[in-house]
Structures are given as structure tokens and as C-alpha cells.
C-alpha atoms as a PDB file:
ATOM      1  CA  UNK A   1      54.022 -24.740  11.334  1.00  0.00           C
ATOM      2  CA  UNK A   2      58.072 -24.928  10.356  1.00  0.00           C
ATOM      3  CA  UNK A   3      58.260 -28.164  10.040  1.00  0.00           C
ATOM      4  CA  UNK A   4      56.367 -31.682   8.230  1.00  0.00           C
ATOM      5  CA  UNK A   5      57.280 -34.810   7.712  1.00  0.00           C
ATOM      6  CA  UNK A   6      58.610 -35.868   3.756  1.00  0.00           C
ATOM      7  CA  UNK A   7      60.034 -39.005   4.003  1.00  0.00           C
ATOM      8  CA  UNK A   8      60.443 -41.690   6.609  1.00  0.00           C
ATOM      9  CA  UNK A   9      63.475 -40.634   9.267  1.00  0.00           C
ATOM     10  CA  UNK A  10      63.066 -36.700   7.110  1.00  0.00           C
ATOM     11  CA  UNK A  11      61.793 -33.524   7.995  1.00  0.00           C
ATOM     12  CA  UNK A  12      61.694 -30.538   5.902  1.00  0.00           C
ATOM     13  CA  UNK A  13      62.213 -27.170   7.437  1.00  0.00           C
ATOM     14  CA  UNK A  14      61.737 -23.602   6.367  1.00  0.00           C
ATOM     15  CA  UNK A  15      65.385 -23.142   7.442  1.00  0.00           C
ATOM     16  CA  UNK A  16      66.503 -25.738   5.381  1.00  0.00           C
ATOM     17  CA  UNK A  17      64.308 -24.274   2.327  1.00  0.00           C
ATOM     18  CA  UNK A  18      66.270 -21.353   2.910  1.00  0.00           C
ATOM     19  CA  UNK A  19      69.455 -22.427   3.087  1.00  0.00           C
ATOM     20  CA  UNK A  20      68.946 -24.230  -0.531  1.00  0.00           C
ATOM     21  CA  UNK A  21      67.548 -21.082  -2.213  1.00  0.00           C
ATOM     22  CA  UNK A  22      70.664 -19.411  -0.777  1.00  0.00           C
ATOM     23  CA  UNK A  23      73.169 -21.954  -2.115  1.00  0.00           C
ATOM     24  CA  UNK A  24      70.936 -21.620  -5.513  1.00  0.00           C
ATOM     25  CA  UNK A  25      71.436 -17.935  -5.940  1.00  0.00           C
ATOM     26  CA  UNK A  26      75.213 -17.522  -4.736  1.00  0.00           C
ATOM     27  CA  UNK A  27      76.219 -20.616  -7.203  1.00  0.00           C
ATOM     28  CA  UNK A  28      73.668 -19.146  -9.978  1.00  0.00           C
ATOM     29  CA  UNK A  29      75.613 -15.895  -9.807  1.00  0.00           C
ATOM     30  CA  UNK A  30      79.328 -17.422  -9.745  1.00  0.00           C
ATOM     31  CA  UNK A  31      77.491 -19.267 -13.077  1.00  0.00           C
ATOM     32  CA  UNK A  32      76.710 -15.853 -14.437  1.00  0.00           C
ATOM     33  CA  UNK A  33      80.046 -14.334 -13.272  1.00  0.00           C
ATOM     34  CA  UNK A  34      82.049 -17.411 -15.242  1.00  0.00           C
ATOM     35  CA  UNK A  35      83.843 -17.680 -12.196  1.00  0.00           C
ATOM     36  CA  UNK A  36      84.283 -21.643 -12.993  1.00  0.00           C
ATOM     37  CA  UNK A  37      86.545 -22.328 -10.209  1.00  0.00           C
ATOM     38  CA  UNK A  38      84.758 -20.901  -8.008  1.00  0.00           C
ATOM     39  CA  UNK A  39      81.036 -22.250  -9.601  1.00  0.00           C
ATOM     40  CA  UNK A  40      82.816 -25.863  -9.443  1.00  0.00           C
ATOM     41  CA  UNK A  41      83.388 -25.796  -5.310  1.00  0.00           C
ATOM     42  CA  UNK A  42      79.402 -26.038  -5.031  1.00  0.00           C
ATOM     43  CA  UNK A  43      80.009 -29.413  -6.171  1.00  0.00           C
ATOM     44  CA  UNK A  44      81.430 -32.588  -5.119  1.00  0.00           C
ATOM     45  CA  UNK A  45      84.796 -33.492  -5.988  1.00  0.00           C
ATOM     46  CA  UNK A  46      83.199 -36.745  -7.754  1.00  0.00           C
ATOM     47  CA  UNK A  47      80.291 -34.664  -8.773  1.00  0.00           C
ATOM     48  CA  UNK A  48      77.816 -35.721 -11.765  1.00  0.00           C
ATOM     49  CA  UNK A  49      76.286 -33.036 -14.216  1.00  0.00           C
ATOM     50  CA  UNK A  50      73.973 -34.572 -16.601  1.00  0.00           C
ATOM     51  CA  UNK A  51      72.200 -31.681 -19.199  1.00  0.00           C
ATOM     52  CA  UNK A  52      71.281 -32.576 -22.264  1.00  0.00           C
ATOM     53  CA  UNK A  53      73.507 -30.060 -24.423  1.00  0.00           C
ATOM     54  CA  UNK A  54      76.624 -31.922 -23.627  1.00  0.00           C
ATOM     55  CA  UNK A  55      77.227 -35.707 -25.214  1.00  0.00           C
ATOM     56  CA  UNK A  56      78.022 -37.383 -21.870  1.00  0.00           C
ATOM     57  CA  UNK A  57      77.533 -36.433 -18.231  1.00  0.00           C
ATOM     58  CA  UNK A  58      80.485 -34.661 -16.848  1.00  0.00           C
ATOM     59  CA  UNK A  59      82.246 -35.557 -13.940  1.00  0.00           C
ATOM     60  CA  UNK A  60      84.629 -33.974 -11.149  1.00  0.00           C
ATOM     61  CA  UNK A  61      85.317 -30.526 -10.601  1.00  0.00           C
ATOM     62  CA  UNK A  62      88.293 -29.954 -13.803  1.00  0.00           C
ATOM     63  CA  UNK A  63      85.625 -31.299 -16.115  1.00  0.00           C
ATOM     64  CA  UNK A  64      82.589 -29.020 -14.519  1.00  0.00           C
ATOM     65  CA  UNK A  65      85.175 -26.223 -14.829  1.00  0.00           C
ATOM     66  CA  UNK A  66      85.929 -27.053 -18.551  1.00  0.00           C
ATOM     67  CA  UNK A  67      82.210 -27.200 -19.440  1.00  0.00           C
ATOM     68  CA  UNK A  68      81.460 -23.923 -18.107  1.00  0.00           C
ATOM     69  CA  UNK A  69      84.553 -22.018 -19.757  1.00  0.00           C
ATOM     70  CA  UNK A  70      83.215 -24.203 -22.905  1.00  0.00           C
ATOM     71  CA  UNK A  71      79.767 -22.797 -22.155  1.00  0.00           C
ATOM     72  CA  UNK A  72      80.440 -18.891 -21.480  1.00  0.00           C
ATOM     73  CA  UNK A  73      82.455 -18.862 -24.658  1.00  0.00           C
ATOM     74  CA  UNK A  74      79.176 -18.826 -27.298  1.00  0.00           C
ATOM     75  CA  UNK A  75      76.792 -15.801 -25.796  1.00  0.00           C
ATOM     76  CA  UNK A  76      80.224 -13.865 -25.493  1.00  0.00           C
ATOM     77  CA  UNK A  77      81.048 -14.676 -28.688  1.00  0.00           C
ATOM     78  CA  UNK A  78      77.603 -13.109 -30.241  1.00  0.00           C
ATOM     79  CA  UNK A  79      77.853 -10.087 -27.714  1.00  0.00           C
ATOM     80  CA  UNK A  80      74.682 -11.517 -25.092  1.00  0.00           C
ATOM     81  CA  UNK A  81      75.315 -11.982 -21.578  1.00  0.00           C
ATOM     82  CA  UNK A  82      73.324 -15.168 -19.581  1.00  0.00           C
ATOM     83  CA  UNK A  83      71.829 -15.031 -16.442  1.00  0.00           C
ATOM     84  CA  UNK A  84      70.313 -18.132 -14.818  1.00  0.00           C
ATOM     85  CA  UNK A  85      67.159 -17.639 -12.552  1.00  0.00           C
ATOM     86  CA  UNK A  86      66.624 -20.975 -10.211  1.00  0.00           C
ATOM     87  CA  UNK A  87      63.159 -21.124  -8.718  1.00  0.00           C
ATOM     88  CA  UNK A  88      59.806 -23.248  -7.743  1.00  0.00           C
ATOM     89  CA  UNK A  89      62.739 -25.133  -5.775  1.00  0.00           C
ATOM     90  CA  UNK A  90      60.886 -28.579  -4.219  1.00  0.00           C
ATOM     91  CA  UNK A  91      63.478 -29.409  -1.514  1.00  0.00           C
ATOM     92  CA  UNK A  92      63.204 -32.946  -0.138  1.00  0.00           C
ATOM     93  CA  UNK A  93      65.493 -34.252   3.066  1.00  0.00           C
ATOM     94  CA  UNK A  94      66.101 -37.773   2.963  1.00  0.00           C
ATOM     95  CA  UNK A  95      66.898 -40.340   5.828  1.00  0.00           C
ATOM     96  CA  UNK A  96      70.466 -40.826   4.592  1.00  0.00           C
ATOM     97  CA  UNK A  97      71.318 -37.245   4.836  1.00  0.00           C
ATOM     98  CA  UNK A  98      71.145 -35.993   1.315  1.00  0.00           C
ATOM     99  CA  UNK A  99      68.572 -33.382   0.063  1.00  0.00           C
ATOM    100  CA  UNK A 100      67.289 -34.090  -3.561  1.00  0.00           C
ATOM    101  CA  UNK A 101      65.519 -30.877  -5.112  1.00  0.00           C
ATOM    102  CA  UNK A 102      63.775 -30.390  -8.088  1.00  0.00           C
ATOM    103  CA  UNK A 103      63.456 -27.104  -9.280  1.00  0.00           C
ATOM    104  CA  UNK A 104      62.814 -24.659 -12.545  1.00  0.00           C
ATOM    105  CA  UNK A 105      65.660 -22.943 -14.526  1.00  0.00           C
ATOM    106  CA  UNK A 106      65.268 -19.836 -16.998  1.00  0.00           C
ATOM    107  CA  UNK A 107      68.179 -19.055 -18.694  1.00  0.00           C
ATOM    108  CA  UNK A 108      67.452 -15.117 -19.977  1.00  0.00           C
ATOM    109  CA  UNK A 109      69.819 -14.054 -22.827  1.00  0.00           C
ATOM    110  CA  UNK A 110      70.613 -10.329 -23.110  1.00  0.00           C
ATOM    111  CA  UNK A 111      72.522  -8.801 -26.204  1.00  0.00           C
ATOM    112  CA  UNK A 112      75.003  -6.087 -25.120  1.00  0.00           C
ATOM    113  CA  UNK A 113      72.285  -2.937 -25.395  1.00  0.00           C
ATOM    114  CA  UNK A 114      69.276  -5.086 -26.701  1.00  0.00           C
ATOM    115  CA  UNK A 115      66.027  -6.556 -24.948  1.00  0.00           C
ATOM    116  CA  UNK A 116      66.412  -9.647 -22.882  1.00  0.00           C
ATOM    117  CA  UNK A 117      64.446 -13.026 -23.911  1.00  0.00           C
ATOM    118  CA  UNK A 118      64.485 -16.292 -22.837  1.00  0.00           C
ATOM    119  CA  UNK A 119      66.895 -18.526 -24.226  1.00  0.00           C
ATOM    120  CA  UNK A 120      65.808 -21.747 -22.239  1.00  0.00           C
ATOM    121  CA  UNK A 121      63.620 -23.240 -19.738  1.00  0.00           C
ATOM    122  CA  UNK A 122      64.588 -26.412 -17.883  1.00  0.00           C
ATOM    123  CA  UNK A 123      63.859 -28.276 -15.144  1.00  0.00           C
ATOM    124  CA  UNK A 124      67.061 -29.635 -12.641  1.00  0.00           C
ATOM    125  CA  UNK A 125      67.483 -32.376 -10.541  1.00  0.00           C
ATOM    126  CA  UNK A 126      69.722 -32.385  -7.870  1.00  0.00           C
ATOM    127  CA  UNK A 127      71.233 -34.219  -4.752  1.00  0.00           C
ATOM    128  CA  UNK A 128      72.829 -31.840  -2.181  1.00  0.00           C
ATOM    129  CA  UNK A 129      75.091 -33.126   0.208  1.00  0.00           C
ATOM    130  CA  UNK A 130      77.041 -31.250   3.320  1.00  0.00           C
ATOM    131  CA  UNK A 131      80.396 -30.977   2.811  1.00  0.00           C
ATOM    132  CA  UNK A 132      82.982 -31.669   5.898  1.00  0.00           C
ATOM    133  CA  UNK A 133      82.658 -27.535   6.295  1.00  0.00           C
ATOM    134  CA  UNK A 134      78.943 -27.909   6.750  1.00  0.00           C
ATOM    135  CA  UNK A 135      78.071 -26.325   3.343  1.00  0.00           C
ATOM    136  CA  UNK A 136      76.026 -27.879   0.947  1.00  0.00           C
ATOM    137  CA  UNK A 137      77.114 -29.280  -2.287  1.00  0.00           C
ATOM    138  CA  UNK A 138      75.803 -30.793  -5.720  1.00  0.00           C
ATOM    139  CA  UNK A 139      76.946 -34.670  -5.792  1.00  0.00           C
ATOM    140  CA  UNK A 140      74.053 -35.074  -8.594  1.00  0.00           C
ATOM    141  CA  UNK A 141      72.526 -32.808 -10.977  1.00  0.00           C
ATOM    142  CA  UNK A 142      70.537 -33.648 -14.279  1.00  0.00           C
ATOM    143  CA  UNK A 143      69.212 -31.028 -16.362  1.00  0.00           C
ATOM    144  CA  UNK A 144      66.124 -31.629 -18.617  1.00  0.00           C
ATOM    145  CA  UNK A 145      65.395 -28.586 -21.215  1.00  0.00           C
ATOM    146  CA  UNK A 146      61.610 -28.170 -21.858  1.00  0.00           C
ATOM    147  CA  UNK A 147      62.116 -27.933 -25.681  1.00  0.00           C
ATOM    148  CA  UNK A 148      63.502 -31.429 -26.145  1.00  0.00           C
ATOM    149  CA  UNK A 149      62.050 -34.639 -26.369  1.00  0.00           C
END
């Protein structure tokens, strides 16, 4: 069966399922790319990002953009390239629209001509909503890193 019921007035769908790990991996690889711009469209214009590395939440799409230019500049700056894996995604329709999913992140770090290792496991948090294009969109994310309290 495609479908079962998740929450009153909600019904999950394989398509839907889909559809999320497809907006996962195109705005994991924009990540990866440091195409910030571009990475900061899979949000909401009033979007929150909440991770635990940064000493508030950020909000809107200049600030996302900021973070991640902020973000890309340390593994350049000790030669590693990051890549972001998003998986074990636990997608959730709600009656009001919005899809919250909960899913794992690895963050691998790769030293230009070394052995990869991971730099970080976390878990993320997120409310999707469809933009007036139909797309989805991150209105809510909060990051939790496994080796913090």
C-alpha cells in the first residue's frame, strides 16, 4: 500500500517521500557546491535555521546566505572539502499543509588527497512548506549535533 494515515486530515505518500529525499539531495549538493544563493532559495524568505554552532538562530535568506559563505570558509581554509549526506528522512504531512521531517545528517570531511572521516553527525528538524511555484521549502530547521549536550 502507497498510502497511511499520520495525522488527523494527513496522509503520507511514497510520492511525497520522494519528493522530500529529492529536495534533500539537490539542496545538500548546492550546500556542498557553496552555491549560497542558490542553497538559500530552498528556504523561506522568513526562514529559521537553528544549529547549534552558530550563537543565535538565523533568519531570512541574506543571513542563511552569510552563514554558509561563513561556514565554507574553515574546511577551505585547512585544504578539506564537506559533503553533507541527509538520510533515515521521517516525513510527516500535517493537516495545515506543512510537512515536518526529521532526519539524520553526516557531514564527511575530506582533505585535498587524504582519506575521508566523519566530521559530524546530527540530527535535523524541519518544516517544509510549498512555495507559490509548488516547490517545497524550509520555513523551519533546527539542527542538533550528536556530540553535544
Amino acid at each position: 500500500m502507497t498510502t497511511e494515515a499520520v495525522a488527523p486530515g494527513a496522509v503520507w505518500s511514497a510520492a511525497l517521500h520522494a519528493e522530500v529525499q529529492q529536495f534533500y539531495a539537490h539542496q545538500m549538493q548546492l550546500l556542498d557546491l557553496g552555491e549560497a544563493e542558490q542553497w538559500s532559495l530552498t528556504f523561506t524568505t522568513d526562514a529559521v535555521f537553528d544549529v547549534p554552532t552558530l550563537p543565535e538562530p538565523v533568519r531570512g535568506r541574506p543571513g542563511l546566505v552569510a552563514a554558509v559563505r561563513r561556514a565554507r570558509a574553515e574546511p577551505a581554509a585547512a585544504g578539506e572539502r564537506h559533503r553533507h549526506f541527509m538520510g533515515m528522512a521521517d516525513v510527516r504531512p500535517l493537516p495545515d499543509g506543512t510537512v515536518a521531517v526529521r532526519s539524520y545528517t553526516i557531514v564527511y570531511a575530506t582533505p585535498v588527497g587524504g582519506a575521508s572521516r566523519v566530521h559530524r553527525t546530527c540530527v535535523c528538524e524541519d518544516v517544509l512548506v510549498r512555495g507559490a511555484d509548488g516547490t517545497l521549502r524550509v520555513a523551519h530547521r533546527v539542527v542538533s549535533r550528536d556530540d553535544l549536550p
